[in-house]
N, C-alpha and C. Protein backbone atom coordinates (compact mmCIF):
# COMPACT_ATOMS: atom_id res chain seq x y z
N UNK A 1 -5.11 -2.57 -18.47
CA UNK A 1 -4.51 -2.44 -17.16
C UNK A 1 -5.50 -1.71 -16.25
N UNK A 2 -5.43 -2.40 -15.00
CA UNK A 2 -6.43 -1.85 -13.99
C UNK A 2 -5.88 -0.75 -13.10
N UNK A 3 -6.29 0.53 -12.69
CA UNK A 3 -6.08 1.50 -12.16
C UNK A 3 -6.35 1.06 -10.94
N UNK A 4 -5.34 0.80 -9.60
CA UNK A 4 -5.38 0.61 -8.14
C UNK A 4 -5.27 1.81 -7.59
N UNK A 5 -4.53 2.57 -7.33
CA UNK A 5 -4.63 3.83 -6.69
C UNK A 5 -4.30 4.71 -7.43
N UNK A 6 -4.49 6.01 -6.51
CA UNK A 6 -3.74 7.76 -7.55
C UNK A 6 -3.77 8.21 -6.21
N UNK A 7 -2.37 8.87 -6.91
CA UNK A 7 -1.94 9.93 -5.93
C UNK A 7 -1.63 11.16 -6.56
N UNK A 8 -2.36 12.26 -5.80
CA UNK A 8 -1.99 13.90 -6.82
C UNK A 8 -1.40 14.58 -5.75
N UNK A 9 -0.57 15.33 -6.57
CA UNK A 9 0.06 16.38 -5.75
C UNK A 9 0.29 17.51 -6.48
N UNK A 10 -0.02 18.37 -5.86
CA UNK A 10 -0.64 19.77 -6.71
C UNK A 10 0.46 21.12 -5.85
N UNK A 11 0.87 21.60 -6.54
CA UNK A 11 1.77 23.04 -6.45
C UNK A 11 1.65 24.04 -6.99
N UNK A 12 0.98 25.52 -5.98
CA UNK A 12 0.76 27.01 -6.11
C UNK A 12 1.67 27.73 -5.95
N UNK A 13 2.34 28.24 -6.24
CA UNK A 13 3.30 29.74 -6.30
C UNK A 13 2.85 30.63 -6.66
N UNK A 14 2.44 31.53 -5.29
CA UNK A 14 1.63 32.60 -5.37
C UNK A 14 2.66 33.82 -4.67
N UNK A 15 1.75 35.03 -4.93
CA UNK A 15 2.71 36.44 -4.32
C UNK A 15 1.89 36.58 -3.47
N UNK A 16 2.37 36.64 -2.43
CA UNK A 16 1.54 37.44 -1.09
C UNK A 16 1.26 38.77 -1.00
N UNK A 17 2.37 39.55 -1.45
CA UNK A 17 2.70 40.89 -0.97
C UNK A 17 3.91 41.11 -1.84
N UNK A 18 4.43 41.94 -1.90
CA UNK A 18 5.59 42.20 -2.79
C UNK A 18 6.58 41.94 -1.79
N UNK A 19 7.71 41.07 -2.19
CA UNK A 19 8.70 40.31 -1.62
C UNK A 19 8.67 38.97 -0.74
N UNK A 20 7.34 38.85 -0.84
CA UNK A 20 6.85 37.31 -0.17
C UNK A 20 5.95 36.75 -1.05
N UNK A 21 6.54 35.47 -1.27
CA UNK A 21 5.58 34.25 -2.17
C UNK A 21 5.23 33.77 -1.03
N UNK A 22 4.42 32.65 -1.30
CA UNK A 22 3.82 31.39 -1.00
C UNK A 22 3.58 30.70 -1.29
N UNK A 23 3.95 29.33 -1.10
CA UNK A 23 4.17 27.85 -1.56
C UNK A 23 2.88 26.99 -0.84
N UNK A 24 2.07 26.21 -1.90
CA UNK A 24 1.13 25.69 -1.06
C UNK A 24 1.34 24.46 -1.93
N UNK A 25 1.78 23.50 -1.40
CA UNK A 25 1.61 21.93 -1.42
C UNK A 25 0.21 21.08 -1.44
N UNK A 26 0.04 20.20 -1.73
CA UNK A 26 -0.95 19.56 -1.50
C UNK A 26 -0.89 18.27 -2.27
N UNK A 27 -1.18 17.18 -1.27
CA UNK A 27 -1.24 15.42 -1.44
C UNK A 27 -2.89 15.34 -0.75
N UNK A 28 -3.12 14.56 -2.03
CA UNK A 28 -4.61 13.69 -1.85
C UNK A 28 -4.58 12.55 -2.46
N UNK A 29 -4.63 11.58 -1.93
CA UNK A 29 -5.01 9.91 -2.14
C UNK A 29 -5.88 9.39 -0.59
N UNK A 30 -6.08 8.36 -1.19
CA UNK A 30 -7.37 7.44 -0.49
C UNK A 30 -7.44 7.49 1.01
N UNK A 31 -6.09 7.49 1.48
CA UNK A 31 -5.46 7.49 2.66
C UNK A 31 -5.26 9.33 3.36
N UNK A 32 -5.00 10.17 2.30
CA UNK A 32 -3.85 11.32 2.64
C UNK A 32 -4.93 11.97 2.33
N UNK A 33 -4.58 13.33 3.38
CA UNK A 33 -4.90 14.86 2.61
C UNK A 33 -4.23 16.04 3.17
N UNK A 34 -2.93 15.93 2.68
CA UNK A 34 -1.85 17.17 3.68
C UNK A 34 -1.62 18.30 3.06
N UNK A 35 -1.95 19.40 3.33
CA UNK A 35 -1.43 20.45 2.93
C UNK A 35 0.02 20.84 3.57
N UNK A 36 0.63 21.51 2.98
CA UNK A 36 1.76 22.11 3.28
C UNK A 36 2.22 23.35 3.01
N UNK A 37 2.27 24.68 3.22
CA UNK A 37 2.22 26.31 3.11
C UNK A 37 3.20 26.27 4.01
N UNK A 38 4.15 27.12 2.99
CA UNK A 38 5.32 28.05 3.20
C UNK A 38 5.36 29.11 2.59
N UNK A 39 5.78 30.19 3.82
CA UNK A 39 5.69 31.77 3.16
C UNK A 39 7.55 31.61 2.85
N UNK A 40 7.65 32.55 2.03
CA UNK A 40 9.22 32.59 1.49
C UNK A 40 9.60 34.03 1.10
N UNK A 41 11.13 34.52 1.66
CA UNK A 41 10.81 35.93 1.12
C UNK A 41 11.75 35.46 -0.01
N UNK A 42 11.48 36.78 -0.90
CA UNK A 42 11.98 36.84 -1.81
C UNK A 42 12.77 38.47 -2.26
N UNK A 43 13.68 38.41 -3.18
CA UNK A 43 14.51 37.66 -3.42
C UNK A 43 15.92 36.43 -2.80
N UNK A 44 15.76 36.60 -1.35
CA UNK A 44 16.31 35.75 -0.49
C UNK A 44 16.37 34.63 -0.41
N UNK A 45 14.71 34.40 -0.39
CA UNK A 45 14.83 32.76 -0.61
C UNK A 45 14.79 32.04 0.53
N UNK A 46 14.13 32.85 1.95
CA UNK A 46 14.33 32.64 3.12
C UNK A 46 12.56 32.45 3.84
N UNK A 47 12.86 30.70 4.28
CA UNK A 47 11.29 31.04 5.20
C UNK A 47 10.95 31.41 5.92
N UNK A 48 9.47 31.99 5.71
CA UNK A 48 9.40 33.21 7.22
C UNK A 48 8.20 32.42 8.01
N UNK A 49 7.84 31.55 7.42
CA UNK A 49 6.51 30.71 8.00
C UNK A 49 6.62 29.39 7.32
N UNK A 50 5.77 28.37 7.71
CA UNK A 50 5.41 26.81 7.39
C UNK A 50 4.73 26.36 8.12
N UNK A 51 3.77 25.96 7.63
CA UNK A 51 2.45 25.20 7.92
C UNK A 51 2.31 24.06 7.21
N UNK A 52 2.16 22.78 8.57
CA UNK A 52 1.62 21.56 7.68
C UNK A 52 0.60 21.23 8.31
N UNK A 53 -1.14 20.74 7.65
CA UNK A 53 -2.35 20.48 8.12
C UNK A 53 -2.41 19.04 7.90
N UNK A 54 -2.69 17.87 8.55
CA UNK A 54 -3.34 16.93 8.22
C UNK A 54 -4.57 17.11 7.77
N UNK A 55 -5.24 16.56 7.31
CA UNK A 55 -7.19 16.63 7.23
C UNK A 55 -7.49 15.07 6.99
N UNK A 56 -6.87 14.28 6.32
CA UNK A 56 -6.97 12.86 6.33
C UNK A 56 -5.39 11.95 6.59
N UNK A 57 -5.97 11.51 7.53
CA UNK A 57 -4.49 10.33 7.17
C UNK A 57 -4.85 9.09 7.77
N UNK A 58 -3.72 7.87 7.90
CA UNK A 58 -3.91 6.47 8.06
C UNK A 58 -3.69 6.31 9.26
N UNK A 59 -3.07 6.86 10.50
CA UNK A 59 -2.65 6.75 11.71
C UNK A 59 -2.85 7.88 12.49
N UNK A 60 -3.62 8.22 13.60
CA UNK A 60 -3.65 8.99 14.26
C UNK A 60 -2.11 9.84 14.85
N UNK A 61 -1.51 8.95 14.92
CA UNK A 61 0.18 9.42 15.19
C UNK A 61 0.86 10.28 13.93
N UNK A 62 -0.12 9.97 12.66
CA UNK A 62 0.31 11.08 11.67
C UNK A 62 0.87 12.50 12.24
N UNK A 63 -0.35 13.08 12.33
CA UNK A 63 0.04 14.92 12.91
C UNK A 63 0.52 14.73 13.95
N UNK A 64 1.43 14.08 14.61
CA UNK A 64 2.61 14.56 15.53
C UNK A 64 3.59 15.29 14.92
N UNK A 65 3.66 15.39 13.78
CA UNK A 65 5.05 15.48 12.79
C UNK A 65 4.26 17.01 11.84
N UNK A 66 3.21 17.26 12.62
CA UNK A 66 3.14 18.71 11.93
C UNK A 66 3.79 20.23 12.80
N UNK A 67 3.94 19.71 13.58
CA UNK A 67 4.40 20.81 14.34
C UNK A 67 6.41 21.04 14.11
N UNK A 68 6.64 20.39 13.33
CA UNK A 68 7.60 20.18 12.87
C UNK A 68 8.44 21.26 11.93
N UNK A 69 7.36 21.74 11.33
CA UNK A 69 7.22 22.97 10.71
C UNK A 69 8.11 24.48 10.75
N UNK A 70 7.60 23.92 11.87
CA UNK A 70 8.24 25.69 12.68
C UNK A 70 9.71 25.56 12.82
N UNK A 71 10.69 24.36 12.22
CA UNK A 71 12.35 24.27 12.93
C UNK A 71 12.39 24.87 10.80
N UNK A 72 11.54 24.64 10.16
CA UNK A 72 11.53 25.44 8.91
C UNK A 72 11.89 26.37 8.85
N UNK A 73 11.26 27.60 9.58
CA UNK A 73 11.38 28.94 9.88
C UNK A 73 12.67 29.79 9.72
N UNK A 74 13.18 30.40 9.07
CA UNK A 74 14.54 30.81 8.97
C UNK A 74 15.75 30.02 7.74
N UNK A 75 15.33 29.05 7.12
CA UNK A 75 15.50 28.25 6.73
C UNK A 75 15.84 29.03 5.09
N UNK A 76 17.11 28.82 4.27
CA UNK A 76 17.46 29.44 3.29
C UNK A 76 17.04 28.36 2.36
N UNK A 77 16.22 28.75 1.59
CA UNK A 77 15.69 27.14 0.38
C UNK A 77 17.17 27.26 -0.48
N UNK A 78 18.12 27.94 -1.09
CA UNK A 78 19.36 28.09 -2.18
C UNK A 78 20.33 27.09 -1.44
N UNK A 79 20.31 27.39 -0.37
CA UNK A 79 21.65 27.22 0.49
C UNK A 79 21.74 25.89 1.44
N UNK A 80 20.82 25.71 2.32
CA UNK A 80 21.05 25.09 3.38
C UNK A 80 19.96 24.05 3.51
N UNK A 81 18.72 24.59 2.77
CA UNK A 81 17.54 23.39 2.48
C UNK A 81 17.56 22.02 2.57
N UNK A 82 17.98 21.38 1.64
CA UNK A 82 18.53 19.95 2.18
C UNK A 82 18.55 19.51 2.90
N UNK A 83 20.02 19.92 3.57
CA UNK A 83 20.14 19.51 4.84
C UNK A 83 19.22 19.76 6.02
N UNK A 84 18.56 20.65 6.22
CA UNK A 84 17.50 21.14 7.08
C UNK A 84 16.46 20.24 7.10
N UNK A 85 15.84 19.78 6.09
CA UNK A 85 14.74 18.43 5.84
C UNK A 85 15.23 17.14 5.91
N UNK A 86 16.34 17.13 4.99
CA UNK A 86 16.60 15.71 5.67
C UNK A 86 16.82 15.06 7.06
N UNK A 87 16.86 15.37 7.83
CA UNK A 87 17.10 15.04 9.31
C UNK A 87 15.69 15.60 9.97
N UNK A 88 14.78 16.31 9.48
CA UNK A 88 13.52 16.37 9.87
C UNK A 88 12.29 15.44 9.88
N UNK A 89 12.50 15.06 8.51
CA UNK A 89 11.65 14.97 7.82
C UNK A 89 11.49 13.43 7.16
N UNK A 90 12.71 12.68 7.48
CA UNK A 90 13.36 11.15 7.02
C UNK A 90 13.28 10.57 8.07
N UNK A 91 12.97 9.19 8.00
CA UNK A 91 13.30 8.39 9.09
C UNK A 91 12.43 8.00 10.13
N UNK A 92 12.52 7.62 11.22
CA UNK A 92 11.84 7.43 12.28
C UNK A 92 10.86 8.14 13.05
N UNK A 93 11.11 9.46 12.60
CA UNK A 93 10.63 10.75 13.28
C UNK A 93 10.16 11.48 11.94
N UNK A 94 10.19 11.37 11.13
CA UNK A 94 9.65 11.76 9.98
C UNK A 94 8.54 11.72 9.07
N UNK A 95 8.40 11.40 7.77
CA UNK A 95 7.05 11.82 7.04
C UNK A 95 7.73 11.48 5.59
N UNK A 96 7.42 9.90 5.43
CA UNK A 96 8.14 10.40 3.22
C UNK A 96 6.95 11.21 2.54
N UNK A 97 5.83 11.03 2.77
CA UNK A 97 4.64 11.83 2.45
C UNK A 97 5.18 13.24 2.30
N UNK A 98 5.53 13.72 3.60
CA UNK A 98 6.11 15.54 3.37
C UNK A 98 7.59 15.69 3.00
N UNK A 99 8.28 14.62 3.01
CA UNK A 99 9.91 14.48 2.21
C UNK A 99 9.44 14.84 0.99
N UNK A 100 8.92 14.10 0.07
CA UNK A 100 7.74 14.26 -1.29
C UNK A 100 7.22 15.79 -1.85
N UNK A 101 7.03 16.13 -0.50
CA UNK A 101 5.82 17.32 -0.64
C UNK A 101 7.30 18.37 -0.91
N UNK A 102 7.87 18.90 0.52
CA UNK A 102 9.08 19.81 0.60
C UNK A 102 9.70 19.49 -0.45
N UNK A 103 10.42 18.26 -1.18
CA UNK A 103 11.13 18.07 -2.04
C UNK A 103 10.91 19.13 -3.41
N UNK A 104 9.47 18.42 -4.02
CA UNK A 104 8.65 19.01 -5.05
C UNK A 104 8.47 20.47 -5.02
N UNK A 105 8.37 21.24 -4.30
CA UNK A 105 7.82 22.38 -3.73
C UNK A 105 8.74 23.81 -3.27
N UNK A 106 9.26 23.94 -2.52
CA UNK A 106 10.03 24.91 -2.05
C UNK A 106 11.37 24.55 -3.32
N UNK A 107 11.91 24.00 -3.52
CA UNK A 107 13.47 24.13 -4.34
C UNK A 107 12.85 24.60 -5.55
N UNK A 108 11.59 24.46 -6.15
CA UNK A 108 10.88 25.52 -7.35
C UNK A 108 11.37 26.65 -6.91
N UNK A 109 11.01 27.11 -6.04
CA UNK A 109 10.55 28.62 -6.01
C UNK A 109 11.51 29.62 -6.83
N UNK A 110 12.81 29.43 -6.75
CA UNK A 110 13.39 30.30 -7.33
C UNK A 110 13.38 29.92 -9.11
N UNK A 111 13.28 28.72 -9.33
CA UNK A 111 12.53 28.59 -10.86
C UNK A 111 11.30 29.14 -11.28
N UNK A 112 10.09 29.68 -10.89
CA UNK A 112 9.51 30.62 -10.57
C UNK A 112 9.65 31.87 -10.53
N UNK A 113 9.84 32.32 -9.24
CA UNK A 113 10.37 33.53 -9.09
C UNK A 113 11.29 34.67 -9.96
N UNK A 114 12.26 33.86 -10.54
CA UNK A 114 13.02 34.85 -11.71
C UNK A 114 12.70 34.88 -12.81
N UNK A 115 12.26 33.90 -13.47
CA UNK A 115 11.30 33.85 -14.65
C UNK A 115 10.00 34.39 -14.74
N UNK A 116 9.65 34.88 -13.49
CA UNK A 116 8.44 35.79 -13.25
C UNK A 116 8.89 37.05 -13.28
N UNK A 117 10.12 37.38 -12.85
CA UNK A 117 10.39 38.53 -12.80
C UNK A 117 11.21 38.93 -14.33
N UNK A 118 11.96 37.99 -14.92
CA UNK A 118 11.72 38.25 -16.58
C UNK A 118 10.65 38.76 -17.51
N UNK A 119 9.95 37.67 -16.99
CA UNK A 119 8.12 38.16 -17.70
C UNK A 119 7.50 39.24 -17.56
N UNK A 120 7.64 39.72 -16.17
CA UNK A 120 6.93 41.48 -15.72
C UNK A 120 8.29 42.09 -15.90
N UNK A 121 9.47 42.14 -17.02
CA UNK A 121 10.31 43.35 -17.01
C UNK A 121 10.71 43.30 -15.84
N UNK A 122 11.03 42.84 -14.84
CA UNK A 122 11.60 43.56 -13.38
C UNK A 122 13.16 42.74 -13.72
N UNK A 123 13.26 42.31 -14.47
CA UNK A 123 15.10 40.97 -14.98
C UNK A 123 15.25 40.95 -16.57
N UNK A 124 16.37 41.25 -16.92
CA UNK A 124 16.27 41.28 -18.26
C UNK A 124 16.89 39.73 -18.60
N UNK A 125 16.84 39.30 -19.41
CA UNK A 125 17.53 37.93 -20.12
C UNK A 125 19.20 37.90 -19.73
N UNK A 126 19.18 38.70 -19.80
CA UNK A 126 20.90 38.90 -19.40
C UNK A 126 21.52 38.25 -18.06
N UNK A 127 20.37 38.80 -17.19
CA UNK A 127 20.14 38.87 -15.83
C UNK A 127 20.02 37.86 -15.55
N UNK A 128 18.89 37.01 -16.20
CA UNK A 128 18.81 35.75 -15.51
C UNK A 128 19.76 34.93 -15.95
N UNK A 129 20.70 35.08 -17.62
CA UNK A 129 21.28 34.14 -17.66
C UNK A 129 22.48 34.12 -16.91
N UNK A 130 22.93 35.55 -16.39
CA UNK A 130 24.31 35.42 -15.36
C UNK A 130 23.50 34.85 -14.18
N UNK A 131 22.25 34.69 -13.61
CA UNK A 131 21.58 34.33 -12.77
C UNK A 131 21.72 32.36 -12.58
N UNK A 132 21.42 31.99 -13.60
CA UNK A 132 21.83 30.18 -14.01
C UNK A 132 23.36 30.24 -14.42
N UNK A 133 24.36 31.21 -14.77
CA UNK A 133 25.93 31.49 -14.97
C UNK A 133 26.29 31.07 -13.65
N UNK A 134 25.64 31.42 -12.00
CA UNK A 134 26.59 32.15 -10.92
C UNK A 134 25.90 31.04 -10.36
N UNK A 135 24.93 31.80 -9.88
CA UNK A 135 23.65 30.95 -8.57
C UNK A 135 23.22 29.74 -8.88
N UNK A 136 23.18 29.57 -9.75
CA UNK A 136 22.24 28.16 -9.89
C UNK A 136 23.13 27.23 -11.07
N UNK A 137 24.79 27.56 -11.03
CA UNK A 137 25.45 26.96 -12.35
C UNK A 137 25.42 25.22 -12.01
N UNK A 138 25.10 24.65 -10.88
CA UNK A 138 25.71 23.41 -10.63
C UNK A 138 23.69 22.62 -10.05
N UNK A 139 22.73 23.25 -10.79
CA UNK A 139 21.58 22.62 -9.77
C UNK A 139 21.11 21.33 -10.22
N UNK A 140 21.42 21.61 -11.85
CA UNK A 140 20.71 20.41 -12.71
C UNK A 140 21.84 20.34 -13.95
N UNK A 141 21.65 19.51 -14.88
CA UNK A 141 21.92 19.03 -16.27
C UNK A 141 21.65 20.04 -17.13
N UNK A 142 20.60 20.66 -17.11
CA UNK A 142 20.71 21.88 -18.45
C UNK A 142 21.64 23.20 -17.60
N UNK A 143 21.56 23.15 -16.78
CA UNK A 143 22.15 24.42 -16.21
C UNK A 143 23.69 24.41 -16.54
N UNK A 144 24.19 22.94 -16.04
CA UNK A 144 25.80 22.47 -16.75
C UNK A 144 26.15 22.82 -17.55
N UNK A 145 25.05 21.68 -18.83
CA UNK A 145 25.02 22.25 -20.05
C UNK A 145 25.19 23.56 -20.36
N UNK A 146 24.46 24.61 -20.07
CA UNK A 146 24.11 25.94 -20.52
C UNK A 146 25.29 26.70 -20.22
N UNK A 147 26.33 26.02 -19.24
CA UNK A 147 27.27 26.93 -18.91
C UNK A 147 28.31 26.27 -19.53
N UNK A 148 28.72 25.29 -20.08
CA UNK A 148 29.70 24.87 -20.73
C UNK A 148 29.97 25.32 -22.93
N UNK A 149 28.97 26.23 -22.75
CA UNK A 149 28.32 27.02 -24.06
C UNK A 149 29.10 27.69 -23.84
N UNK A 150 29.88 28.17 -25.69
CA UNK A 150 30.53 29.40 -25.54
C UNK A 150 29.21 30.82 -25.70
């Protein structure tokens, strides 16, 4: 089988500062090269910044849709995320390229984030599991699972 294209997309979760991560996205194929950086506080879960760069794309009308960014800002990734991108970010006025990117990217963070804070002692096991018990009982299939355990 012959290899026609590749597309990578690569995801950093980094600490800025104590109580702010940063999310850095990134799509590269033949056509693309978008970064995408979001600062996030933490433990909140709230964006305080977003940045999207073109550097390559197929249409000059691409980066109209980076300034887009900034209706991010304030934006609760637990809570209200979703809905906030989808109507941004879909459609006519939109980007599936950064639907893709945001999708992949920011709804980690708190998969990250508490399991980091397990690892450095700052959450005990307990913690996180009333943590996937409360907050996060309905996000995925193991989480269901995990709560339907006596």
């Amino acid at each position: 089988m012959k290899n026609l294209y590749e597309r990578n997309f690569h995801v950093d979760y980094l600490e800025k500062e104590p109580g702010i991560w940063k999310v850095v996205s990134h799509l590269v194929d033949e056509q693309h090269d978008i970064t995408l950086e979001l600062e996030v506080s933490v433990p909140q879960m709230i964006i305080l910044d977003a940045r999207i760069a073109f550097t390559r794309y197929p249409l000059p009308q691409c980066v109209f849709v980076e300034n887009k960014s900034r209706q991010l800002v304030g934006c609760n990734i637990t809570t209200d995320y979703r809905s906030k991108i989808l109507p941004l970010f879909m459609g006519p006025e939109g980007c599936p390229n950064l639907m893709v990117m945001l999708g992949s990217s920011a709804p980690g963070i708190p998969y990250f984030y508490y399991p980091h804070q397990l690892k450095t002692g700052q959450m005990s096991g307990e913690e996180w599991g009333e943590k996937i018990r409360t907050d996060f009982a309905s996000d995925c299939l193991a989480h269901t699972l995990y709560n339907t355990q006596p």
